[in-house]
PDB file of N, CA and C in Angstrom:
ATOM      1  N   UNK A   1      16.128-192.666 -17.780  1.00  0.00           N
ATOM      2  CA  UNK A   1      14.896-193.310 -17.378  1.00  0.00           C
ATOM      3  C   UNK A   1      14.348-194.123 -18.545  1.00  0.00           C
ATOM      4  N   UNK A   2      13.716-195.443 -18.237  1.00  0.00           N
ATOM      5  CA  UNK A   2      13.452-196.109 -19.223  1.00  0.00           C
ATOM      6  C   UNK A   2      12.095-195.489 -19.472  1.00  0.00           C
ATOM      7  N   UNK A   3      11.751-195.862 -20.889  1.00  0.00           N
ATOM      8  CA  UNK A   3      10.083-195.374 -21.479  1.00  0.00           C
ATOM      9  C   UNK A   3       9.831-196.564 -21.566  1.00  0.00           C
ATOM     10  N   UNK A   4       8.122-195.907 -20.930  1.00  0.00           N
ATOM     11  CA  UNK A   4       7.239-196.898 -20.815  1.00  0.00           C
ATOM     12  C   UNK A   4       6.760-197.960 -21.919  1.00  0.00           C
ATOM     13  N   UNK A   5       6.569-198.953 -22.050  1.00  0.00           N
ATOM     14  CA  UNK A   5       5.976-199.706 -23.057  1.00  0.00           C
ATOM     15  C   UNK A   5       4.535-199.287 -23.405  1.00  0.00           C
ATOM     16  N   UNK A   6       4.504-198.900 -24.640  1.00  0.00           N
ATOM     17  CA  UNK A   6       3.137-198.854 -25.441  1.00  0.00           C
ATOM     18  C   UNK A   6       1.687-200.122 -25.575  1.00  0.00           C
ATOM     19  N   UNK A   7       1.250-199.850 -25.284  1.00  0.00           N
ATOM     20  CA  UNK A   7      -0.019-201.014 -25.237  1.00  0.00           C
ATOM     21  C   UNK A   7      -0.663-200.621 -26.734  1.00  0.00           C
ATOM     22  N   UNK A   8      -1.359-201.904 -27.602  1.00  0.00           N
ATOM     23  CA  UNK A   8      -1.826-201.188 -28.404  1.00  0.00           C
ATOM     24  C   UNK A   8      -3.088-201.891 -28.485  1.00  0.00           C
ATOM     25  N   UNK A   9      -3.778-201.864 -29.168  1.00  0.00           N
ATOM     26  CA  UNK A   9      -5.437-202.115 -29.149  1.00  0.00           C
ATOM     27  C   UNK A   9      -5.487-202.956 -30.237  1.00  0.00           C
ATOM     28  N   UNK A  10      -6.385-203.595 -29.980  1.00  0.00           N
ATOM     29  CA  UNK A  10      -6.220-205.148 -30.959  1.00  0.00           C
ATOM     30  C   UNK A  10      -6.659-204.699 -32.416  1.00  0.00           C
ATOM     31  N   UNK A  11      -7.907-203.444 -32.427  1.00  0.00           N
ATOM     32  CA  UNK A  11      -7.828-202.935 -33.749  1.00  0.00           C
ATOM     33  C   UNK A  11      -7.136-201.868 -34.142  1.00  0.00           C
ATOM     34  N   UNK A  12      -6.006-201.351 -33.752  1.00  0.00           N
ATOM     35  CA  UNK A  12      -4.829-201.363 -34.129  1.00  0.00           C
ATOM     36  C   UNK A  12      -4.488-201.998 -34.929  1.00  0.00           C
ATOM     37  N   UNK A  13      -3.571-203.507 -34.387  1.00  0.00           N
ATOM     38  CA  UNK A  13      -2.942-204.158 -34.619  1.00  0.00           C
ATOM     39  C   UNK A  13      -3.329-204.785 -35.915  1.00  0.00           C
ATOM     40  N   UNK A  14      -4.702-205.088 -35.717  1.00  0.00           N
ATOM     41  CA  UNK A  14      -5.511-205.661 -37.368  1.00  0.00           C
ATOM     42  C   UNK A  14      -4.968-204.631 -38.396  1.00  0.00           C
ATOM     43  N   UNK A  15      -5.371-203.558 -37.850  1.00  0.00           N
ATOM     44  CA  UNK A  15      -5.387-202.139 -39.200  1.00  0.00           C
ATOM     45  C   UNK A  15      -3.919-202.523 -39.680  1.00  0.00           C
ATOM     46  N   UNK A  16      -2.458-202.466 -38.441  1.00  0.00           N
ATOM     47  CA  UNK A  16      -1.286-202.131 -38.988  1.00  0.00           C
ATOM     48  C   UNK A  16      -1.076-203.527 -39.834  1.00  0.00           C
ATOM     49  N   UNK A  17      -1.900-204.928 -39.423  1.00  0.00           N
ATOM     50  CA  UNK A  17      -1.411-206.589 -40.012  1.00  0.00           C
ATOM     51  C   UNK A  17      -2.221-206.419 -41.502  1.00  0.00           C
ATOM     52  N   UNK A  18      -3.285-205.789 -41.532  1.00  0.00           N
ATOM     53  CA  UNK A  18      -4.092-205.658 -42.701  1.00  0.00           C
ATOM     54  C   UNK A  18      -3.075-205.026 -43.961  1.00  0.00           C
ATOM     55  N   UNK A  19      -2.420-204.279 -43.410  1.00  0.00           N
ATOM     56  CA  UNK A  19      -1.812-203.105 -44.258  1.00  0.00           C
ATOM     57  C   UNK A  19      -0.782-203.891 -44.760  1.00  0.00           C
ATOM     58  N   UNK A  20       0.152-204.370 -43.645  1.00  0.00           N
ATOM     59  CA  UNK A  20       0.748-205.552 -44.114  1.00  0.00           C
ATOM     60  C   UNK A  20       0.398-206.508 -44.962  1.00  0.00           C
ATOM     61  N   UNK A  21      -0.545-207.346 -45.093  1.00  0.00           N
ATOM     62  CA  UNK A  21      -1.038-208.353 -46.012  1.00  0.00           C
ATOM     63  C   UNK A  21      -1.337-207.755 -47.383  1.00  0.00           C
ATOM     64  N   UNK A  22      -1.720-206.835 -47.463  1.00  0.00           N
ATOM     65  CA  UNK A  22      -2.261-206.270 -48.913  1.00  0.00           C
ATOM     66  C   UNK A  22      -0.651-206.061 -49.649  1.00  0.00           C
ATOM     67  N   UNK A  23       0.751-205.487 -49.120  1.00  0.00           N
ATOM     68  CA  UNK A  23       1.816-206.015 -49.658  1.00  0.00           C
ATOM     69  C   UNK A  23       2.178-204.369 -50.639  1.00  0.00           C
ATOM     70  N   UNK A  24       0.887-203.387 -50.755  1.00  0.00           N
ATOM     71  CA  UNK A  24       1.171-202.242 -51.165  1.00  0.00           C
ATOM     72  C   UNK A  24       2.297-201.440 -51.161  1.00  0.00           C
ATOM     73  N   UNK A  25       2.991-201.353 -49.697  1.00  0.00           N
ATOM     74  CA  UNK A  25       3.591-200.564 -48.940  1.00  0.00           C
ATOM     75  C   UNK A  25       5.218-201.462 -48.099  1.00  0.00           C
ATOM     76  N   UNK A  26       5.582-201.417 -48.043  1.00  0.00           N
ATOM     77  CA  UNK A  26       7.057-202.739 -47.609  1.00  0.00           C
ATOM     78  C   UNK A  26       6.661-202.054 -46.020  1.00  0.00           C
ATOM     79  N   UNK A  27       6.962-203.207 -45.230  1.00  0.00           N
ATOM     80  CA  UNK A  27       6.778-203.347 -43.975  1.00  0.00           C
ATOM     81  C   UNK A  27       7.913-202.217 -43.346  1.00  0.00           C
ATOM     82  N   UNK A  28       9.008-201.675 -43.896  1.00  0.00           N
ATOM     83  CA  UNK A  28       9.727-200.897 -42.884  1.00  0.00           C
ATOM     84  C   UNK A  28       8.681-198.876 -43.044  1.00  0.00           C
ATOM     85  N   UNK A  29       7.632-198.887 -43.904  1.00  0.00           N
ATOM     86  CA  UNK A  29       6.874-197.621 -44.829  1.00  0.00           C
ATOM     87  C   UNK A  29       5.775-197.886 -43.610  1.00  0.00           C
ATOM     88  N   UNK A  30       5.404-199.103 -43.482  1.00  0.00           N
ATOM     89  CA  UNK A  30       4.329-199.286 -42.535  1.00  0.00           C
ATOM     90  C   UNK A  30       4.313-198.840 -41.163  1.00  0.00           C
ATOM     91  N   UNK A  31       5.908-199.367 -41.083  1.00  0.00           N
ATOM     92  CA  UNK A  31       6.325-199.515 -39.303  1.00  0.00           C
ATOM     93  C   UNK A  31       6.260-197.800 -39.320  1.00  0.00           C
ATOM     94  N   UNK A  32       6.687-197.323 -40.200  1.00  0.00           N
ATOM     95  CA  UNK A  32       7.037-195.979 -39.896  1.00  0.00           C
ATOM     96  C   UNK A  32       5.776-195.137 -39.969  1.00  0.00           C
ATOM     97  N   UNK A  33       4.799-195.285 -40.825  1.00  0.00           N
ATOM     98  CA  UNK A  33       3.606-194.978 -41.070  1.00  0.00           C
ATOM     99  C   UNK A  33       3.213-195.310 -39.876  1.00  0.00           C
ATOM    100  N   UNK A  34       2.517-196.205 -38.775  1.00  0.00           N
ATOM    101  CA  UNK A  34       2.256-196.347 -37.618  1.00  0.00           C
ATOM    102  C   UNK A  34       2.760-196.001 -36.546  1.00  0.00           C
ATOM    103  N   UNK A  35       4.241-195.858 -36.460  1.00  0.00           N
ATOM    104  CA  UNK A  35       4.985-195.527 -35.210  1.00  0.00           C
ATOM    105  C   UNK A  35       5.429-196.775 -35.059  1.00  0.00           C
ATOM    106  N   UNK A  36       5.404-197.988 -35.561  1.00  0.00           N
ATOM    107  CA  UNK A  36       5.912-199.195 -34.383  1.00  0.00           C
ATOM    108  C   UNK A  36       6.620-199.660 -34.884  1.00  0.00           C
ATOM    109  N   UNK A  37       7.883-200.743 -34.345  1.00  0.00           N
ATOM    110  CA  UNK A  37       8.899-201.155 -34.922  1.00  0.00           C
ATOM    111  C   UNK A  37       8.256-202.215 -36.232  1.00  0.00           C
ATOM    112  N   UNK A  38       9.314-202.490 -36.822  1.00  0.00           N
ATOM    113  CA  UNK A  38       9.403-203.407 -38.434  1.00  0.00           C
ATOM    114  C   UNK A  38       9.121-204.715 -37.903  1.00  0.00           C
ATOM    115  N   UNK A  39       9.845-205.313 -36.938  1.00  0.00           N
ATOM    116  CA  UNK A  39       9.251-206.784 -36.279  1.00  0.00           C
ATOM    117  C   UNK A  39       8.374-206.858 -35.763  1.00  0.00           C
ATOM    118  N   UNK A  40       7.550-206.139 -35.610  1.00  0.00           N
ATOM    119  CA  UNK A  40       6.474-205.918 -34.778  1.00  0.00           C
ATOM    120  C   UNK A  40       5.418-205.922 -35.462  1.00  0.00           C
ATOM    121  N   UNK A  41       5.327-205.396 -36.510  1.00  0.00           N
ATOM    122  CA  UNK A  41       4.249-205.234 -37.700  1.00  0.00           C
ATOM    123  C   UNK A  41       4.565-206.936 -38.650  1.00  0.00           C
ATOM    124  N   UNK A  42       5.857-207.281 -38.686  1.00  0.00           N
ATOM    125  CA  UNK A  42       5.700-208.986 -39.260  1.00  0.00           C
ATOM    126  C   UNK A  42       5.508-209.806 -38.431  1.00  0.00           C
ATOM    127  N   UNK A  43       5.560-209.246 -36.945  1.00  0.00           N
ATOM    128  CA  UNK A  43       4.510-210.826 -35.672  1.00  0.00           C
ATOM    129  C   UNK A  43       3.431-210.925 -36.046  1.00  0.00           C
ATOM    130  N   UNK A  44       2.654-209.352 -36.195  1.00  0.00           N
ATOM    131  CA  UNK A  44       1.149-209.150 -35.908  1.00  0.00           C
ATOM    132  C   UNK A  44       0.461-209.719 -37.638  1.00  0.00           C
ATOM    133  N   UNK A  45       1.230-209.480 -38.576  1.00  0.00           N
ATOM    134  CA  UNK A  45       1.025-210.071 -39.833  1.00  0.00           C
ATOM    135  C   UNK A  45       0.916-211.562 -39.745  1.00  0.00           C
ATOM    136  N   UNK A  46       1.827-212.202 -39.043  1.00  0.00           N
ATOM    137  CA  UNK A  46       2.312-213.539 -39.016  1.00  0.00           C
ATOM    138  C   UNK A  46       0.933-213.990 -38.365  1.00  0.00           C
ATOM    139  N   UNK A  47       0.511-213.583 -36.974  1.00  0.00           N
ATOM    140  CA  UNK A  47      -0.737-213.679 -36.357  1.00  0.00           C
ATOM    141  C   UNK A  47      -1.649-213.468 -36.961  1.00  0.00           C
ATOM    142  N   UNK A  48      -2.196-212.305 -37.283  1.00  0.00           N
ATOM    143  CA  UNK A  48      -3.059-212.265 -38.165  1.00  0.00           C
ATOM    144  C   UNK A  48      -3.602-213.715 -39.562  1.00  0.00           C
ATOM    145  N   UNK A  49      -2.274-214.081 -40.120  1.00  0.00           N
ATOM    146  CA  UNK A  49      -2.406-215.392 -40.933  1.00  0.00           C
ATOM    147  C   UNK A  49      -2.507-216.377 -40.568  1.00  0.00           C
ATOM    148  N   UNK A  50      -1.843-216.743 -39.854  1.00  0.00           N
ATOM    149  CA  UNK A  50      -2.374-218.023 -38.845  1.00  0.00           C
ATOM    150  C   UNK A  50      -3.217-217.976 -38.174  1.00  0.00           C
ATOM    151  N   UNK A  51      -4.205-216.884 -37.611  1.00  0.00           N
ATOM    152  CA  UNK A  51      -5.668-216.942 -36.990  1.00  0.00           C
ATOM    153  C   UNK A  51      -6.727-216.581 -38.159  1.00  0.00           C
ATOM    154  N   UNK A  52      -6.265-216.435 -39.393  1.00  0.00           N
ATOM    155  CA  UNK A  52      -7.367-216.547 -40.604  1.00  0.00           C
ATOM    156  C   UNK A  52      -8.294-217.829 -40.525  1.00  0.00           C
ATOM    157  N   UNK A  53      -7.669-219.000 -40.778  1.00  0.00           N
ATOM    158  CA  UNK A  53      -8.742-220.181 -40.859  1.00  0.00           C
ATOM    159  C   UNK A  53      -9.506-220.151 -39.806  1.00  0.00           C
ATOM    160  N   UNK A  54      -9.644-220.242 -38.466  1.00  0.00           N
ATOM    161  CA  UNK A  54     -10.366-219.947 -37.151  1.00  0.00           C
ATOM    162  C   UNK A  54     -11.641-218.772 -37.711  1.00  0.00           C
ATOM    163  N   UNK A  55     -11.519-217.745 -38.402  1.00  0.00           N
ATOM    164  CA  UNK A  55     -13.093-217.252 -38.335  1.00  0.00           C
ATOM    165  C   UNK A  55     -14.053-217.502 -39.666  1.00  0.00           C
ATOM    166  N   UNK A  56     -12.950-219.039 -40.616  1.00  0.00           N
ATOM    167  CA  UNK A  56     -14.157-219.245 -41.356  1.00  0.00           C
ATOM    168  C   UNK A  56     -14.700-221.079 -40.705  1.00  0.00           C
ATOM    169  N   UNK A  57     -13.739-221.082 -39.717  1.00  0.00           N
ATOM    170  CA  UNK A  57     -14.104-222.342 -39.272  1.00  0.00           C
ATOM    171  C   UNK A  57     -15.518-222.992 -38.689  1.00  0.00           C
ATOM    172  N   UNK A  58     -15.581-224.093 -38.353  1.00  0.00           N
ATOM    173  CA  UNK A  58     -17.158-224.667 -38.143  1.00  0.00           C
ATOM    174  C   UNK A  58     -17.767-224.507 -36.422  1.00  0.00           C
ATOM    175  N   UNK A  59     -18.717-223.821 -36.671  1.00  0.00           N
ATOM    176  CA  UNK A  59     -18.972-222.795 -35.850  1.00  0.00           C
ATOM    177  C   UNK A  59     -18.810-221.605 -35.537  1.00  0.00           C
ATOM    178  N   UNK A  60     -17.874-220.513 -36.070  1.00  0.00           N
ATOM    179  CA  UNK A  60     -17.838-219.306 -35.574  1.00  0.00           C
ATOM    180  C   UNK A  60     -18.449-218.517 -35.652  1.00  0.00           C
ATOM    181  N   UNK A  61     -19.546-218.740 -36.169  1.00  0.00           N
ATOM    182  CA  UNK A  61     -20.639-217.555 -35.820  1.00  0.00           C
ATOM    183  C   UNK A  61     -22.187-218.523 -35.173  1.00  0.00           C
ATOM    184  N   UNK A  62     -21.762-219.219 -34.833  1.00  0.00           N
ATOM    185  CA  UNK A  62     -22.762-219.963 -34.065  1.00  0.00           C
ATOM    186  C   UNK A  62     -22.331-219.459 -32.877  1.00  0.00           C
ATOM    187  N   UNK A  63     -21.192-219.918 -32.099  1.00  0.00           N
ATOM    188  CA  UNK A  63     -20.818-219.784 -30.926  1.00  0.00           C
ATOM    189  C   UNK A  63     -21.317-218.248 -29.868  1.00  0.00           C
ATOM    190  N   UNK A  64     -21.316-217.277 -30.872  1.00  0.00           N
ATOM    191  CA  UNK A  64     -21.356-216.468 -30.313  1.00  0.00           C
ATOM    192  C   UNK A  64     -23.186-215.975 -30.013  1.00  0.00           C
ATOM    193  N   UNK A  65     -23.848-216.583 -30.594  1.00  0.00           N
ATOM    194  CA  UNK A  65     -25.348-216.175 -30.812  1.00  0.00           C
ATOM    195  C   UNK A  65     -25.330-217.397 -29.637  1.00  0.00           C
ATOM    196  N   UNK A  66     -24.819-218.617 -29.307  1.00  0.00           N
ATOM    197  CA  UNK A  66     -25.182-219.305 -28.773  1.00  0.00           C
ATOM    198  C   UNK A  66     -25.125-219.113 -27.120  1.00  0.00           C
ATOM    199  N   UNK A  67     -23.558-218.279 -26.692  1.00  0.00           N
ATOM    200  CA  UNK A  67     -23.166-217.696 -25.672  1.00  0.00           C
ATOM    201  C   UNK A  67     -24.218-216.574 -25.211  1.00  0.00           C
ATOM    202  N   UNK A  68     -24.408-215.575 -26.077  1.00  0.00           N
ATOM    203  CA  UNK A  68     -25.899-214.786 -25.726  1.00  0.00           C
ATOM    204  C   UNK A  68     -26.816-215.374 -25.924  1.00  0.00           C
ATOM    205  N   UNK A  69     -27.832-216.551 -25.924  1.00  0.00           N
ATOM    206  CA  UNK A  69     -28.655-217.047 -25.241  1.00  0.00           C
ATOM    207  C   UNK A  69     -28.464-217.467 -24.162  1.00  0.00           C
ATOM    208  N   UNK A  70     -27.541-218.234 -24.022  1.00  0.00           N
ATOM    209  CA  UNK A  70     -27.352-218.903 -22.739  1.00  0.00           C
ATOM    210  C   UNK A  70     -27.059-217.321 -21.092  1.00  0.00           C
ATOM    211  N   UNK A  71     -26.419-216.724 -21.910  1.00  0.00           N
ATOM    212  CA  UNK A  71     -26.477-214.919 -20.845  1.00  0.00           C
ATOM    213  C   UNK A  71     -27.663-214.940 -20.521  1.00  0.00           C
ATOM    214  N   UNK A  72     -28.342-214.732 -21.843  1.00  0.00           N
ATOM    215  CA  UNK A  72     -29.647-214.123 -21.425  1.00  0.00           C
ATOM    216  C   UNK A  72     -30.686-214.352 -21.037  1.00  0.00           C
ATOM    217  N   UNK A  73     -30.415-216.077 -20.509  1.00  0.00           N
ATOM    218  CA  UNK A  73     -31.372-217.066 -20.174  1.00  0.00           C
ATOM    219  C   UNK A  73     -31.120-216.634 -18.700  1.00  0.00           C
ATOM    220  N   UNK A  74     -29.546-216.688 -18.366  1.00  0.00           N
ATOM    221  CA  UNK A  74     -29.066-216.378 -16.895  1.00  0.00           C
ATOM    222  C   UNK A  74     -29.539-215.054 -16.366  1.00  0.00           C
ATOM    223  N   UNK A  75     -29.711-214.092 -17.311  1.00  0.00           N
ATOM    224  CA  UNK A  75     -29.965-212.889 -16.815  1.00  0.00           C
ATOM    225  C   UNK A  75     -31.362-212.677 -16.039  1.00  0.00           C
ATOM    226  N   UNK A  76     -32.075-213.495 -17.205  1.00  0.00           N
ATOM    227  CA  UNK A  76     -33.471-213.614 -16.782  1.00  0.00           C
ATOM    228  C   UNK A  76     -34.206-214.159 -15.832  1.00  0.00           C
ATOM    229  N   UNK A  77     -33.374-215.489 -15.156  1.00  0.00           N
ATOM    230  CA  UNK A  77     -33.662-216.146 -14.103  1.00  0.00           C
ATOM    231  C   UNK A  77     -32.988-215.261 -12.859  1.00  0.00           C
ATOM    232  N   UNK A  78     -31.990-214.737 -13.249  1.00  0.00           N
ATOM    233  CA  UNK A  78     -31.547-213.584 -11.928  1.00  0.00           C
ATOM    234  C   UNK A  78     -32.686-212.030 -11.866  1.00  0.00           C
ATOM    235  N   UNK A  79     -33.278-211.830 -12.568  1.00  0.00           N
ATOM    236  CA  UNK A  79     -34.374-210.858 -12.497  1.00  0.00           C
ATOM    237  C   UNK A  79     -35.906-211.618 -12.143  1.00  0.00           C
ATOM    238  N   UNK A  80     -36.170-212.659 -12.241  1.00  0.00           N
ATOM    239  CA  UNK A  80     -37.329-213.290 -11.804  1.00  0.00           C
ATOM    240  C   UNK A  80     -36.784-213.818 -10.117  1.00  0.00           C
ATOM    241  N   UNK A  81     -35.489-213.892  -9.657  1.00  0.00           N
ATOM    242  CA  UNK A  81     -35.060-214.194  -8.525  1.00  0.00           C
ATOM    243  C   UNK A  81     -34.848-212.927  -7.555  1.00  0.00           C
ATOM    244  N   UNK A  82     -34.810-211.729  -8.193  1.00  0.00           N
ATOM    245  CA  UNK A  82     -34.632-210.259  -7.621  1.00  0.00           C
ATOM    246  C   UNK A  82     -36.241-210.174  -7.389  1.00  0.00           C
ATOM    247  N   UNK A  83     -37.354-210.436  -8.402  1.00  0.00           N
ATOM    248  CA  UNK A  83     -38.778-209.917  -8.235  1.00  0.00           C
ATOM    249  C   UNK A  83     -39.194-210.682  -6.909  1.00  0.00           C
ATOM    250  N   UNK A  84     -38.817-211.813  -6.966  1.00  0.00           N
ATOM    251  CA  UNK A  84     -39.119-212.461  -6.067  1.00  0.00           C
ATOM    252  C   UNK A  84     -39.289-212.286  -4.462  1.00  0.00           C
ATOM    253  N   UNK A  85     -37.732-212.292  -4.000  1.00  0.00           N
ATOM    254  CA  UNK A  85     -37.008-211.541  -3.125  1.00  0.00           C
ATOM    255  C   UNK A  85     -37.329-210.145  -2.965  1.00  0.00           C
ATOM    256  N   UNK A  86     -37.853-208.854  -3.780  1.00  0.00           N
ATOM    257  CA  UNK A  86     -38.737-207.983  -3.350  1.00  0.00           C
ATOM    258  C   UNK A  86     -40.007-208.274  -2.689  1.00  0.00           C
ATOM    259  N   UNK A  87     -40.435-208.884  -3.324  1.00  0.00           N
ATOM    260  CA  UNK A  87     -42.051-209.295  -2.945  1.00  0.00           C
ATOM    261  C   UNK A  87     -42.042-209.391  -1.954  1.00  0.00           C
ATOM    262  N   UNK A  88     -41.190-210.618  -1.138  1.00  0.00           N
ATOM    263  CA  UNK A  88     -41.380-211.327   0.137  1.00  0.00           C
ATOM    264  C   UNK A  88     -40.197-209.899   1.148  1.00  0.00           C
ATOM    265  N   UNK A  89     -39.570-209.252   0.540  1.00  0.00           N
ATOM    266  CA  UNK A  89     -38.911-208.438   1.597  1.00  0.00           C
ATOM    267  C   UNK A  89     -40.188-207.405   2.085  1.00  0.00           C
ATOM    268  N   UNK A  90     -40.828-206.850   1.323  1.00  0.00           N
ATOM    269  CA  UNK A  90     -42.101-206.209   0.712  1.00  0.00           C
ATOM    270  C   UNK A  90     -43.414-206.656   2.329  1.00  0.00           C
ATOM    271  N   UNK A  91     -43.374-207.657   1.875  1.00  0.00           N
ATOM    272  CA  UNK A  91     -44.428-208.713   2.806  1.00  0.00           C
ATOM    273  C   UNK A  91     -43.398-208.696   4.151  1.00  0.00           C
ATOM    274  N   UNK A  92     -42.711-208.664   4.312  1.00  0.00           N
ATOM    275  CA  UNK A  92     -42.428-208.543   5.660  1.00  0.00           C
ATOM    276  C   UNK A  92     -42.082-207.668   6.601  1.00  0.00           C
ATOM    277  N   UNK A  93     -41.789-206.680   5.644  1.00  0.00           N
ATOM    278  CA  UNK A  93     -41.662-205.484   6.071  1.00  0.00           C
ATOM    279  C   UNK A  93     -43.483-204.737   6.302  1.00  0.00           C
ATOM    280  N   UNK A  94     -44.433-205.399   5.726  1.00  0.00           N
ATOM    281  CA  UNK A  94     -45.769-204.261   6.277  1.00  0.00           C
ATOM    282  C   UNK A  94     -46.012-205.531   7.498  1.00  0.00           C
ATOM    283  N   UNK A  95     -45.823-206.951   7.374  1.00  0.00           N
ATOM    284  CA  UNK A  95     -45.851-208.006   8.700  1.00  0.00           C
ATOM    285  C   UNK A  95     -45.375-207.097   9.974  1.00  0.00           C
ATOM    286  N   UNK A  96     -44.475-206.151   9.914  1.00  0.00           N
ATOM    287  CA  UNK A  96     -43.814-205.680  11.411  1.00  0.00           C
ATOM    288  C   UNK A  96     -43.635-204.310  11.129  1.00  0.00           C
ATOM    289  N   UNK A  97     -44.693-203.903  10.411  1.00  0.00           N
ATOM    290  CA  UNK A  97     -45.400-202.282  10.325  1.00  0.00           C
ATOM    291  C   UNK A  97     -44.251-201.590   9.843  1.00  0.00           C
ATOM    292  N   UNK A  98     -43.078-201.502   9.079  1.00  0.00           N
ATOM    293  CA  UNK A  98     -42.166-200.796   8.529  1.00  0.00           C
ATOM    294  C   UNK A  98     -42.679-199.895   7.576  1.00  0.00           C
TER     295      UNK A  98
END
């Protein structure tokens, strides 16, 4: 019977690419230290380096303060649209004595 494939969690993957980059430990000490194969720990390294420039890039910490306003603008107009819609369910329901 084949075994199932392992899923792993993205902070995982940082922890095992981190470990990798610092260069302490040789990538086959790592793989084994984690459980996961040796190519697997130099993709997630490889990834890890090539998505470095992206979180000092222009905007990345704007974007995300900017996305929660814009939520929470939506949230708010959907709770002034719920008060609403009570009110008048409210009012029509004592209109026909409920």
């Amino acid at each position: 019977m084949k075994a199932k494939r392992r899923r792993h969690d993205p902070e995982f993957k940082a922890r095992v690419a981190l470990e990798a980059l610092k260069g302490i430990k040789t990538i086959q000490l790592i793989a084994k230290d984690f459980d996961v194969h040796p190519v697997q720990v130099s993709e997630w390294k490889k990834v890890m380096v090539d998505g470095v420039p992206s979180v000092f890039g222009p905007g990345s910490g704007k974007a995300g303060a900017e996305d929660f306003e814009r939520e929470r603008t939506q949230l708010h107009a959907k709770i002034g649209q719920q008060a609403v819609d009570l009110d008048w369910l409210a009012k029509k329901s004592k209109q026909l004595g409920l």
